[in-house]
PDB file of N, CA and C in Angstrom:
ATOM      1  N   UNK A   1       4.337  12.353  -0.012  1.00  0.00           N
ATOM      2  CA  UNK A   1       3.004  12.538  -0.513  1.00  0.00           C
ATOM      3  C   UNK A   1       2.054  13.071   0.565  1.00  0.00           C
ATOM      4  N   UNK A   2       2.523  13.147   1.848  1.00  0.00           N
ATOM      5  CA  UNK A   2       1.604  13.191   2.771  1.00  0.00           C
ATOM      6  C   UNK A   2       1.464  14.694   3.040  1.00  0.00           C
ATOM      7  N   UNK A   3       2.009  15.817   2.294  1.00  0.00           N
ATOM      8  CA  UNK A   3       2.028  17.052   2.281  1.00  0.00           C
ATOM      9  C   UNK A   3       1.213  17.582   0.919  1.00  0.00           C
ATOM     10  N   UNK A   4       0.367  16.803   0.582  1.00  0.00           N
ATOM     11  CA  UNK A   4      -0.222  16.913  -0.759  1.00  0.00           C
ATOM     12  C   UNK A   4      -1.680  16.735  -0.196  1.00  0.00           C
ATOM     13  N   UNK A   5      -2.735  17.431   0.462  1.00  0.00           N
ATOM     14  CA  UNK A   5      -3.704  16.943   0.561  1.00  0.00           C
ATOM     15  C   UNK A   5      -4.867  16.822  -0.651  1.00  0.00           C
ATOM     16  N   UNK A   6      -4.263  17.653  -1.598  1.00  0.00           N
ATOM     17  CA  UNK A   6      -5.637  17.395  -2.928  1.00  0.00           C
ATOM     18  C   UNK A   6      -5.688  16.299  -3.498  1.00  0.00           C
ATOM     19  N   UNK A   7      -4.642  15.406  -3.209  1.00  0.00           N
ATOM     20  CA  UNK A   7      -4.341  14.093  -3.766  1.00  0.00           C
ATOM     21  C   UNK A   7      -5.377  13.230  -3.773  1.00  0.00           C
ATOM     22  N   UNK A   8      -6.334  12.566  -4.323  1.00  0.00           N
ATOM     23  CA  UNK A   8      -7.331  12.082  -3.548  1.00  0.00           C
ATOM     24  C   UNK A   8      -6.996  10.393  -4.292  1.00  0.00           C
ATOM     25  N   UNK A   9      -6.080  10.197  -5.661  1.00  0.00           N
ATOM     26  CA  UNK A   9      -5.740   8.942  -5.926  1.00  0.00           C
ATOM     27  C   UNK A   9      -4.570   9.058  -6.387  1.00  0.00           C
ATOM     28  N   UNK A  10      -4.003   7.965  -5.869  1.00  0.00           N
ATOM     29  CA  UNK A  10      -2.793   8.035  -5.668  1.00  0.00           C
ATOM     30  C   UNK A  10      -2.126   6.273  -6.207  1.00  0.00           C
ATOM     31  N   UNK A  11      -1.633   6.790  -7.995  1.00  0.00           N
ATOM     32  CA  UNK A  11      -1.204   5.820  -8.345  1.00  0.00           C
ATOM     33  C   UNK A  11       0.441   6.029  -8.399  1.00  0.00           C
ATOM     34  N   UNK A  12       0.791   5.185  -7.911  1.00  0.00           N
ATOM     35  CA  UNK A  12       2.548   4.936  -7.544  1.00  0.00           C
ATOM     36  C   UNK A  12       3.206   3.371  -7.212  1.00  0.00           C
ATOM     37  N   UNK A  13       4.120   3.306  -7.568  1.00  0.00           N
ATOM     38  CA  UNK A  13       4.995   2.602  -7.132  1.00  0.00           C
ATOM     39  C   UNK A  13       5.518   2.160  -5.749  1.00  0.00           C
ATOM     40  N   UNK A  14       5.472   1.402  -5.465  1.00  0.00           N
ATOM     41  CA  UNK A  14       5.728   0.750  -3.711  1.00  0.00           C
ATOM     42  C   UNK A  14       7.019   1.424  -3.455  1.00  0.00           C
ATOM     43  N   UNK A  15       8.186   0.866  -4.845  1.00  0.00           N
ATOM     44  CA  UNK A  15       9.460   1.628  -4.145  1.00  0.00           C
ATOM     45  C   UNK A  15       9.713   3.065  -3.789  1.00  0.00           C
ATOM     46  N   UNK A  16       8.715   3.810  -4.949  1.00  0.00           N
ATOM     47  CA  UNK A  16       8.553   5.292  -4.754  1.00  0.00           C
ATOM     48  C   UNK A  16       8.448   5.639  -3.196  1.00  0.00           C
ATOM     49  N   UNK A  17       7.330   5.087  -3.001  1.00  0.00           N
ATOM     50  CA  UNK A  17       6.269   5.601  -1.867  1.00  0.00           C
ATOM     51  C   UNK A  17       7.397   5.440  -0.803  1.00  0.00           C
ATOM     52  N   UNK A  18       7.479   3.934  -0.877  1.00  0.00           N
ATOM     53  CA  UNK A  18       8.300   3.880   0.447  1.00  0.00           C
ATOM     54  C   UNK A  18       9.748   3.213   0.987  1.00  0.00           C
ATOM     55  N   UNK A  19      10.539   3.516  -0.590  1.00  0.00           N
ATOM     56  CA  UNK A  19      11.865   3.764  -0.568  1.00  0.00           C
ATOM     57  C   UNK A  19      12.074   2.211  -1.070  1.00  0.00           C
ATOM     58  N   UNK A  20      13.878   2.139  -1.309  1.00  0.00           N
ATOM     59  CA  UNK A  20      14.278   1.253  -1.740  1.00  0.00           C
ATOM     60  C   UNK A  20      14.224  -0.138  -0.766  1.00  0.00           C
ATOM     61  N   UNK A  21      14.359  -0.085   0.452  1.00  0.00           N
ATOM     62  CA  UNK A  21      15.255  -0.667   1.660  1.00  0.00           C
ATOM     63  C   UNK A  21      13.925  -0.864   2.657  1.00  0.00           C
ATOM     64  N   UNK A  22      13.353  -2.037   2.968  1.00  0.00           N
ATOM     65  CA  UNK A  22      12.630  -2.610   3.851  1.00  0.00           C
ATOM     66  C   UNK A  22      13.151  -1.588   5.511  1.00  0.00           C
ATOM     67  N   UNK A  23      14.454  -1.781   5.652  1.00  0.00           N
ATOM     68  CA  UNK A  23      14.431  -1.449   7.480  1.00  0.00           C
ATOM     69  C   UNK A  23      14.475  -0.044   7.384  1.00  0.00           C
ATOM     70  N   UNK A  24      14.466   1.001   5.833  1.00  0.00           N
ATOM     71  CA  UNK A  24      14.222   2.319   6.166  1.00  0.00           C
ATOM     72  C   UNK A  24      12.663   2.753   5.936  1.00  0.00           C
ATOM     73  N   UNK A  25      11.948   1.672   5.425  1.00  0.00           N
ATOM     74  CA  UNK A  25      10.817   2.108   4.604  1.00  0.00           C
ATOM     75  C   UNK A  25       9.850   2.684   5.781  1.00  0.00           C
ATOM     76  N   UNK A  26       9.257   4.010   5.043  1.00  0.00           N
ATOM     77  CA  UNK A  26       8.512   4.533   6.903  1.00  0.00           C
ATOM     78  C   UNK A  26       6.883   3.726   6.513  1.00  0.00           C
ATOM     79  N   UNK A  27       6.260   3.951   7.575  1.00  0.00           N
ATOM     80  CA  UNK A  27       4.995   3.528   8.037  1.00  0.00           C
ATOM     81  C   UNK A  27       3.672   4.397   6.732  1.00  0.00           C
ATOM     82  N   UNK A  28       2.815   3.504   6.112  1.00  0.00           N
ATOM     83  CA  UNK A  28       2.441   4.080   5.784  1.00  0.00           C
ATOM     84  C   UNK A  28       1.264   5.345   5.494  1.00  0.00           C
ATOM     85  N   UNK A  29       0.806   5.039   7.139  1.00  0.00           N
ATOM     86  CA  UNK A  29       0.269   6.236   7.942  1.00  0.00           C
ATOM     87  C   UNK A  29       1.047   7.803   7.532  1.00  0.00           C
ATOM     88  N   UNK A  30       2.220   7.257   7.552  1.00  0.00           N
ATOM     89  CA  UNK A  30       3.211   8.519   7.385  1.00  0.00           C
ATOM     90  C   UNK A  30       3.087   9.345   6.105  1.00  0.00           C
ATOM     91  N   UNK A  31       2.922   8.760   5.081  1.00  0.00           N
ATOM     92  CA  UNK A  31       3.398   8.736   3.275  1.00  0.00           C
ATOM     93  C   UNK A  31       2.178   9.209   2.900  1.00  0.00           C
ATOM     94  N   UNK A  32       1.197   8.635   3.305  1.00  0.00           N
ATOM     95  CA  UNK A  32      -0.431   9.061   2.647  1.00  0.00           C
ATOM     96  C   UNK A  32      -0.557  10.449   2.314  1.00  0.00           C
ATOM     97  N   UNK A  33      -1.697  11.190   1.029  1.00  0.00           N
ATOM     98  CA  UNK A  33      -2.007  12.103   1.619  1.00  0.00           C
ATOM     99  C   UNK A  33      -3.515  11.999   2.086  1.00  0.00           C
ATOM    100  N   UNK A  34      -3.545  13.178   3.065  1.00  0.00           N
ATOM    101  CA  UNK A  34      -4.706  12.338   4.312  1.00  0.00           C
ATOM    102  C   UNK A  34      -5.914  12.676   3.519  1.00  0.00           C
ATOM    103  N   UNK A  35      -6.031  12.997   2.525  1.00  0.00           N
ATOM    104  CA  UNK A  35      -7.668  12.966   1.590  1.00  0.00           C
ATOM    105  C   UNK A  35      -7.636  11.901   0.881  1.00  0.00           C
ATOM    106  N   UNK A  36      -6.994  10.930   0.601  1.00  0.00           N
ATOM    107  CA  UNK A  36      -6.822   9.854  -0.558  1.00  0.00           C
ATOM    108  C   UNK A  36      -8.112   9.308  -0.178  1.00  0.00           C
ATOM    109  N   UNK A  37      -8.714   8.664  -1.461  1.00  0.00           N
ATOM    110  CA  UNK A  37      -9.451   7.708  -1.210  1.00  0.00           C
ATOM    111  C   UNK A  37      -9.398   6.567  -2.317  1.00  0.00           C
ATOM    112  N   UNK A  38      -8.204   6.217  -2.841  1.00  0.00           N
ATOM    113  CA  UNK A  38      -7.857   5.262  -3.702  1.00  0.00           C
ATOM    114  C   UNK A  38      -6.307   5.671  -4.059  1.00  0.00           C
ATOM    115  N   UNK A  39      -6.070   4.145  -3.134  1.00  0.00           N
ATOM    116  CA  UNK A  39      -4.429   3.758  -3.524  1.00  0.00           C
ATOM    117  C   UNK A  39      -4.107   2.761  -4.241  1.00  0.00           C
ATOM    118  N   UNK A  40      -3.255   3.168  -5.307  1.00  0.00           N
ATOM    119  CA  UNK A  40      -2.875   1.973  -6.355  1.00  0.00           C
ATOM    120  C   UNK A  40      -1.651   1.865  -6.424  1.00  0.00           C
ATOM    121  N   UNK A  41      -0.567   0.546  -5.721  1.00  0.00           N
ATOM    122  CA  UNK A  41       0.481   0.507  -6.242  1.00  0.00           C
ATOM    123  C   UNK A  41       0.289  -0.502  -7.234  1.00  0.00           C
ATOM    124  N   UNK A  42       0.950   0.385  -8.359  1.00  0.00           N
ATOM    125  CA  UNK A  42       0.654  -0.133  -9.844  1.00  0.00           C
ATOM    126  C   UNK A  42       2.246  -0.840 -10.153  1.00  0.00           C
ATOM    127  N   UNK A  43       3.553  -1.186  -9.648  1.00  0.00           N
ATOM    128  CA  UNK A  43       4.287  -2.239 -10.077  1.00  0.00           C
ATOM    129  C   UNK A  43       5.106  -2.084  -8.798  1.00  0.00           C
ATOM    130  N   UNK A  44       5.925  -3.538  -9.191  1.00  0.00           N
ATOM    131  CA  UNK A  44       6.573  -3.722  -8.306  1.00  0.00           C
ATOM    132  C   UNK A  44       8.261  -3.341  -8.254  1.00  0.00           C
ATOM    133  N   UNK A  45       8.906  -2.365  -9.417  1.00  0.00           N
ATOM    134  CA  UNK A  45      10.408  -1.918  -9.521  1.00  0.00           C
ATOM    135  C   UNK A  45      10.715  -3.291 -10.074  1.00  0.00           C
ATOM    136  N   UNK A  46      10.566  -3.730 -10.934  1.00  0.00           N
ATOM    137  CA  UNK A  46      10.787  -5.137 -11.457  1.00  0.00           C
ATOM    138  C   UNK A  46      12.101  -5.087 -12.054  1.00  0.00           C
ATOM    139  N   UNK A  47      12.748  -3.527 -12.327  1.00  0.00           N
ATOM    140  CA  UNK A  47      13.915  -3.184 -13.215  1.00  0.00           C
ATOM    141  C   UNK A  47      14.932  -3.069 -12.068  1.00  0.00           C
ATOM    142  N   UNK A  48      14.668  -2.904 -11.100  1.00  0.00           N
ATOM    143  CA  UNK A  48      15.579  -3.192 -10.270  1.00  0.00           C
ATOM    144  C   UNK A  48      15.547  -3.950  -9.463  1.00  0.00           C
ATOM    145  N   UNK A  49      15.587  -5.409  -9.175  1.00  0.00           N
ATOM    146  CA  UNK A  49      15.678  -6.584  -8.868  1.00  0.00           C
ATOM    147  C   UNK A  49      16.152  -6.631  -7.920  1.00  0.00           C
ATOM    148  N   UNK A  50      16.121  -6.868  -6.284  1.00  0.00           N
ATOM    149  CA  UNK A  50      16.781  -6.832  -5.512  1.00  0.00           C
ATOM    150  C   UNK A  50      16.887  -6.068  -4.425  1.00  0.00           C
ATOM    151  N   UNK A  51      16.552  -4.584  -5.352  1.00  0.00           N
ATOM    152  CA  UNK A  51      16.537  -3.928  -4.332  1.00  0.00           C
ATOM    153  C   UNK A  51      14.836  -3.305  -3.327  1.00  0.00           C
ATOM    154  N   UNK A  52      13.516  -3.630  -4.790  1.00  0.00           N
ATOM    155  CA  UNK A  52      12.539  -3.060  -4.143  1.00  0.00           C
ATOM    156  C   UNK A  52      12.145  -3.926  -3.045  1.00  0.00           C
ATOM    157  N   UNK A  53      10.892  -3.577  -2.420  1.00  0.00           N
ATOM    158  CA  UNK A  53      10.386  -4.255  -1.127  1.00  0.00           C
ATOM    159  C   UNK A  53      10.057  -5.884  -1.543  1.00  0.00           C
ATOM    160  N   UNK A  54       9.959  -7.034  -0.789  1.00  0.00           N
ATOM    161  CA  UNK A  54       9.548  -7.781  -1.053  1.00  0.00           C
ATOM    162  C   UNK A  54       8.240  -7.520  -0.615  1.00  0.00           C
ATOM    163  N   UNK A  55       7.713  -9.230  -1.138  1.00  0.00           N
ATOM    164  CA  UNK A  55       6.191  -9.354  -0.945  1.00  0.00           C
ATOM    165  C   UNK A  55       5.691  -9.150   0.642  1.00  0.00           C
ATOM    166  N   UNK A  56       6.721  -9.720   1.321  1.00  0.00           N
ATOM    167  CA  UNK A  56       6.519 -10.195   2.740  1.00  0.00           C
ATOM    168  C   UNK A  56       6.445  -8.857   3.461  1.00  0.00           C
ATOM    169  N   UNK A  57       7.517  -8.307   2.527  1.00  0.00           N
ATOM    170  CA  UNK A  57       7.781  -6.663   3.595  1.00  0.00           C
ATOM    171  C   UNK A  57       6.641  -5.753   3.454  1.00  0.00           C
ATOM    172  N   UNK A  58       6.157  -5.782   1.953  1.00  0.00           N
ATOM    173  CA  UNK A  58       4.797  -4.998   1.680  1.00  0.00           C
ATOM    174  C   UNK A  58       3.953  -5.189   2.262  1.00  0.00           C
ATOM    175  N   UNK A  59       3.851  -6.802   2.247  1.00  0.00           N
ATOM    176  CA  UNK A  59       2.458  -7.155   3.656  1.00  0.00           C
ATOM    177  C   UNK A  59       2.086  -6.729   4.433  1.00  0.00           C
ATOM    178  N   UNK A  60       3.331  -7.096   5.310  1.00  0.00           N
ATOM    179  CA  UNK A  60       2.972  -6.141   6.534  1.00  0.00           C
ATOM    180  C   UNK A  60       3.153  -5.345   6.600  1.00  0.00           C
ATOM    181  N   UNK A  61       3.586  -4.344   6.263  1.00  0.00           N
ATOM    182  CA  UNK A  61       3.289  -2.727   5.775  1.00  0.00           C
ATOM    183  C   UNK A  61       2.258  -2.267   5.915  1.00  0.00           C
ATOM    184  N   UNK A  62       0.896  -3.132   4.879  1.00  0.00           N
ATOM    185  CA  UNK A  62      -0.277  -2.652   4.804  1.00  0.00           C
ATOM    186  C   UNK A  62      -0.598  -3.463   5.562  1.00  0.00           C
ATOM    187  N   UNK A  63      -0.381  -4.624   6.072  1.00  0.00           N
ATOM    188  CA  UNK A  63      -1.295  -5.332   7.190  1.00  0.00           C
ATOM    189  C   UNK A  63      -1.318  -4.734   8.377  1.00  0.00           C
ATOM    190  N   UNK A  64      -0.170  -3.996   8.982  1.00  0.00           N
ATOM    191  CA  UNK A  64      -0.054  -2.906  10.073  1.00  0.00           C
ATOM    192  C   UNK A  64      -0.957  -1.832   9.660  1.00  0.00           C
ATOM    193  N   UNK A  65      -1.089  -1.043   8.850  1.00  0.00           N
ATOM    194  CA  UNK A  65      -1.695  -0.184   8.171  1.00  0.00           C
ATOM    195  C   UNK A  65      -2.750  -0.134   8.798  1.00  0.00           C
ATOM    196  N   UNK A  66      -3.489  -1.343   7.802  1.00  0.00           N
ATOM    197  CA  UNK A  66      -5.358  -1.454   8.294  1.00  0.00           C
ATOM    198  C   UNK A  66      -5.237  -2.219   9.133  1.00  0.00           C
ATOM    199  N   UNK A  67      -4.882  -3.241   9.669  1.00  0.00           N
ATOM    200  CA  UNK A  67      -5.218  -4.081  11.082  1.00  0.00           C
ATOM    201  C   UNK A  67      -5.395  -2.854  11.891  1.00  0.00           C
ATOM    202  N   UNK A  68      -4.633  -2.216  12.176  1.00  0.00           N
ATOM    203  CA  UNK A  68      -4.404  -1.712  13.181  1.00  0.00           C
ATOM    204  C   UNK A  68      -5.274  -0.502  13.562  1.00  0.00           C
ATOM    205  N   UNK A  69      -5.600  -0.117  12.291  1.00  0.00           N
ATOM    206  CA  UNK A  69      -6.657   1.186  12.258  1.00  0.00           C
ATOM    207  C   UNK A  69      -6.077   2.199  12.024  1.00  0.00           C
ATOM    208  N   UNK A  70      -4.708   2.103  11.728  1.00  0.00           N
ATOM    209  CA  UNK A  70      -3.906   3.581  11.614  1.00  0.00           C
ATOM    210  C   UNK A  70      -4.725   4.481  10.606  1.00  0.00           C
ATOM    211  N   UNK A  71      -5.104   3.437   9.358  1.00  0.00           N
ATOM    212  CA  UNK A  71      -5.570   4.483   8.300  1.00  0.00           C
ATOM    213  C   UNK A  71      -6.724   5.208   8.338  1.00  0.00           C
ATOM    214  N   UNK A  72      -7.446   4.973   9.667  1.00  0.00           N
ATOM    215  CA  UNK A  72      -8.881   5.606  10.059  1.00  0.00           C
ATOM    216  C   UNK A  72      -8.352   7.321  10.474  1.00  0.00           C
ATOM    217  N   UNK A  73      -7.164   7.203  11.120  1.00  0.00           N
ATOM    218  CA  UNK A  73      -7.182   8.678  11.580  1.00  0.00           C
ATOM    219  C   UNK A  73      -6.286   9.092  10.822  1.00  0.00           C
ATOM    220  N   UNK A  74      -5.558   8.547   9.177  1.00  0.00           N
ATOM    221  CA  UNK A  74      -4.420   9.336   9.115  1.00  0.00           C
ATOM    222  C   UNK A  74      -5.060   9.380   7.509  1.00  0.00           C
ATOM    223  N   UNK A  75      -5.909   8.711   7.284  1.00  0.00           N
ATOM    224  CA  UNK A  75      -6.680   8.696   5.673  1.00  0.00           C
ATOM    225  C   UNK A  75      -8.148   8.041   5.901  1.00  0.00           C
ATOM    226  N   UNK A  76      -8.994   8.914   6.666  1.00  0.00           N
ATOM    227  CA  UNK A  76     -10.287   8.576   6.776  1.00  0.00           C
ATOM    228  C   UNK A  76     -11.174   8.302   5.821  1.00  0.00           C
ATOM    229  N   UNK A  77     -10.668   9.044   4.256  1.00  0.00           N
ATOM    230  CA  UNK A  77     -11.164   8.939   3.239  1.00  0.00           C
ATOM    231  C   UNK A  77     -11.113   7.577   2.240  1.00  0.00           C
ATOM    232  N   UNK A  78     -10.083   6.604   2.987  1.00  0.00           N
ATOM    233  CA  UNK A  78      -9.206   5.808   2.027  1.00  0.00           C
ATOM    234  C   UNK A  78     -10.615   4.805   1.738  1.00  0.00           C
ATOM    235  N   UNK A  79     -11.029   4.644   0.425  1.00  0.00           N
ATOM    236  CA  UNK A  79     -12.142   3.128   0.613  1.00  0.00           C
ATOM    237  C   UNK A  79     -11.758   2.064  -0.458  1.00  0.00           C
ATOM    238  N   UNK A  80     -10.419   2.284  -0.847  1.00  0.00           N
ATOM    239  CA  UNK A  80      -9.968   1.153  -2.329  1.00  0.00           C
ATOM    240  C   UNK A  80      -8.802   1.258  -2.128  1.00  0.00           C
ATOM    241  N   UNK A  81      -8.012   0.064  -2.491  1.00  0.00           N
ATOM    242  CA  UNK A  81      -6.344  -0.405  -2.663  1.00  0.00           C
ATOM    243  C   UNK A  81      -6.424  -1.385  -3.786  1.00  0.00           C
ATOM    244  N   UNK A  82      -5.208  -1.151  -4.423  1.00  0.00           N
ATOM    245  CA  UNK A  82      -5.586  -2.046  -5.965  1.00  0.00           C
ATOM    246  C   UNK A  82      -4.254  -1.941  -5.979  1.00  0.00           C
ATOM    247  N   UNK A  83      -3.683  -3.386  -5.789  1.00  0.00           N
ATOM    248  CA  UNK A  83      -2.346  -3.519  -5.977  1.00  0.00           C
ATOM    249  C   UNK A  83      -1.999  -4.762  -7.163  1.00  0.00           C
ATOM    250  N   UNK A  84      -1.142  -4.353  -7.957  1.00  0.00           N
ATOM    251  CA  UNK A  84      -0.506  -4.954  -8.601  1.00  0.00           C
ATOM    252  C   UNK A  84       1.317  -5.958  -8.231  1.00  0.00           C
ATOM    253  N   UNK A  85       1.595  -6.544  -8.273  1.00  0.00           N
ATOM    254  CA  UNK A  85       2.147  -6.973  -7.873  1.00  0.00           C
ATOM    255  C   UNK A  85       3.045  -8.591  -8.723  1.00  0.00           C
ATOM    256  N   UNK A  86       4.345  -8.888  -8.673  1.00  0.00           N
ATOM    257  CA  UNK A  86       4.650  -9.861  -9.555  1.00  0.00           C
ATOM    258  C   UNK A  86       4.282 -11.263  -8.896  1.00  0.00           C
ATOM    259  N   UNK A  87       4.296 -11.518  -7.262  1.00  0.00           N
ATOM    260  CA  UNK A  87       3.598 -12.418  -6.634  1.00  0.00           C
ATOM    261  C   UNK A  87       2.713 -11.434  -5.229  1.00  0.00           C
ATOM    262  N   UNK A  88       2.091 -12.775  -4.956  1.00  0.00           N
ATOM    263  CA  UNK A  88       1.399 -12.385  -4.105  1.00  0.00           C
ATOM    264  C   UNK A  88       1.039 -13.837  -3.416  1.00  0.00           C
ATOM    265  N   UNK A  89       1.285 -14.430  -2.209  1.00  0.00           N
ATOM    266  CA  UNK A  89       1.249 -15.573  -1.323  1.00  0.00           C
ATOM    267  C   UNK A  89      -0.276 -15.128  -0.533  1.00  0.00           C
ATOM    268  N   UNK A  90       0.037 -14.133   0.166  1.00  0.00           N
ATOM    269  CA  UNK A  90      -1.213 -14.294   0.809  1.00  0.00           C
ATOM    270  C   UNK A  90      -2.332 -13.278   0.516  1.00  0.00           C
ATOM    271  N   UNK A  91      -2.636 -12.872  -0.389  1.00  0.00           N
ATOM    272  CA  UNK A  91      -3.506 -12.041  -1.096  1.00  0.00           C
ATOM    273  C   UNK A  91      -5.003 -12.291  -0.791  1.00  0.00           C
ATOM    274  N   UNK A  92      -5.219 -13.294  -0.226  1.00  0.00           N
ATOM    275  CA  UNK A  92      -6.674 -13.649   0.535  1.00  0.00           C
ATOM    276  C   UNK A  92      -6.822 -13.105   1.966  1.00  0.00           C
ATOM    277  N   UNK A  93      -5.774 -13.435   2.446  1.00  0.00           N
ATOM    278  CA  UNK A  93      -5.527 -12.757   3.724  1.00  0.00           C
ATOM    279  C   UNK A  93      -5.742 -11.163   4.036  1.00  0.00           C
ATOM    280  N   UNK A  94      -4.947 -10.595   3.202  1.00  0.00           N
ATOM    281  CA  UNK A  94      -5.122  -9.305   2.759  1.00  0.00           C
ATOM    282  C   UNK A  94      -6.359  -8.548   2.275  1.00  0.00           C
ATOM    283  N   UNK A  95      -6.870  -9.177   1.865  1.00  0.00           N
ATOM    284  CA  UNK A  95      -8.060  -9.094   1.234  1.00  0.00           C
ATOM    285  C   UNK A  95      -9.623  -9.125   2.077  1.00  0.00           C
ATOM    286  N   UNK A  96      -9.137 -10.334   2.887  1.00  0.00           N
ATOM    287  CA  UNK A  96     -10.101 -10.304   4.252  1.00  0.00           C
ATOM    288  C   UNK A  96     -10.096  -9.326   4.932  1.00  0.00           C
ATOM    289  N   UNK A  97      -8.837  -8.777   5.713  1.00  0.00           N
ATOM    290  CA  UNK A  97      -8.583  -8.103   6.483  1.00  0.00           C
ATOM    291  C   UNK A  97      -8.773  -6.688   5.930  1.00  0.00           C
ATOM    292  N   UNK A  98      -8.615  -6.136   4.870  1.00  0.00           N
ATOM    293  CA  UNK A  98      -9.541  -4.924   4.716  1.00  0.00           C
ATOM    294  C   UNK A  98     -10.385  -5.035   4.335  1.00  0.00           C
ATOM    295  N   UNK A  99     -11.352  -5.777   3.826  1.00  0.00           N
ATOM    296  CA  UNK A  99     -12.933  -5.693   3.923  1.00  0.00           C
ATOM    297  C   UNK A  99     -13.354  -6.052   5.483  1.00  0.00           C
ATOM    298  N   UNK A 100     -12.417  -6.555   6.354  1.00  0.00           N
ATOM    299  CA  UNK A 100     -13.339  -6.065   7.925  1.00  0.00           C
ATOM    300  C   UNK A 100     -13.318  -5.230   8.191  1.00  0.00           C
ATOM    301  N   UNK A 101     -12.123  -4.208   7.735  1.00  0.00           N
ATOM    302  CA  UNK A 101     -12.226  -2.757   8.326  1.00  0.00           C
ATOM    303  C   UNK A 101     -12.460  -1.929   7.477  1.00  0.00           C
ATOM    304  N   UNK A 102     -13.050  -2.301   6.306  1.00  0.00           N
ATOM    305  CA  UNK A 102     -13.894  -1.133   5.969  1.00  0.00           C
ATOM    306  C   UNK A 102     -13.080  -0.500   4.104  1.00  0.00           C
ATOM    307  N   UNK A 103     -12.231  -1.417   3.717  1.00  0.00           N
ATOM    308  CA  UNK A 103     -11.479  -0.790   2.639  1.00  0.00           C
ATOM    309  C   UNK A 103     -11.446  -1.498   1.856  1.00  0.00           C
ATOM    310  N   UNK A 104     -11.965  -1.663   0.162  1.00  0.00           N
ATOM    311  CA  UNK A 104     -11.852  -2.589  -0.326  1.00  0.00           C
ATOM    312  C   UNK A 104     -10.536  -2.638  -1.095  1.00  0.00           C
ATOM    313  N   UNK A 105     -10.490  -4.112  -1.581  1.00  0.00           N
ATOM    314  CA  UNK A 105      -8.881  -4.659  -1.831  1.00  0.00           C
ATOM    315  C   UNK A 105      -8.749  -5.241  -2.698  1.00  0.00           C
ATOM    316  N   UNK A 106      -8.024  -4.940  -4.060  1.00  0.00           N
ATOM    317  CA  UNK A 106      -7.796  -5.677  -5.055  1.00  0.00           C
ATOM    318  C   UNK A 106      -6.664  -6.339  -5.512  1.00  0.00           C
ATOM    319  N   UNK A 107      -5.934  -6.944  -5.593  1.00  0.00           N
ATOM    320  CA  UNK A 107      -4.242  -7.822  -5.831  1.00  0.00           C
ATOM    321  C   UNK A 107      -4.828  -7.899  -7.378  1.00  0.00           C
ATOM    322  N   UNK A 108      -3.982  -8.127  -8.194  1.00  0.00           N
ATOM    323  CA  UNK A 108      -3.464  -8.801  -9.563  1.00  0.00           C
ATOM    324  C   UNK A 108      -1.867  -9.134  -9.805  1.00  0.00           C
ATOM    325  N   UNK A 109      -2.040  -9.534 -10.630  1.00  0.00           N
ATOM    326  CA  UNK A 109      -0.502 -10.133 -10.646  1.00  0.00           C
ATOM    327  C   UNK A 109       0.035  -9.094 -11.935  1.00  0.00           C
ATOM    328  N   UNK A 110       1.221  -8.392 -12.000  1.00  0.00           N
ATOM    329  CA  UNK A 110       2.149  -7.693 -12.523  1.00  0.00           C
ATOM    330  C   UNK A 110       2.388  -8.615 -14.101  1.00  0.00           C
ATOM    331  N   UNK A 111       2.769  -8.136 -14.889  1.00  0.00           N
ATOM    332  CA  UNK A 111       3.140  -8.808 -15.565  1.00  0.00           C
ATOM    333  C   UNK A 111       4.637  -8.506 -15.667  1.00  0.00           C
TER     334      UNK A 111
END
């Protein structure tokens, strides 16, 4: 997606974006396209059981993401994330941590 700059929302799937397999999944600095300014992963591959990311792995995915500031220079535009999801443990956490840096954050639960 990150060769798509007209993209400016970007509703997809976690496994789409960033593959089946946690230790191949790339960074998501990488995947963006760099005009987005609203990312929605809208489910979690619920049909394939097993193999999409877990909760834990998604976390920090995006907790590296914005903690870190990557998404300031690689999606300056980004100001919303709206994730859907079948659980979610620390979704407050998440939630804090991009409204300090500047991105707001929405979790719901998947049905």
């Amino acid at each position: 997606m990150s060769h798509h700059p007209a993209l400016q929302t970007l509703s997809i799937s976690s496994c789409v974006l960033l593959g089946w397999w946690n230790e191949r999944a790339p960074a998501l600095a990488d995947v963006l396209p760099p005009n987005i300014n609203t990312l929605r992963l809208v489910d979690d591959c619920a049909w394939y059981e097993g193999l999409e990311l877990e909760e834990e792995d998604l976390m920090a995915s995006l907790r590296s993401f914005v903690a870190h500031g990557r998404w300031r220079t690689t999606t300056q535009h980004l100001r919303n994330m709206e994730i859907s999801y079948k659980e979610w443990e620390g979704k407050t956490e998440l939630q804090d941590l991009c409204e300090q840096n500047g991105v707001a954050c929405t979790i719901t639960r998947s049905a």
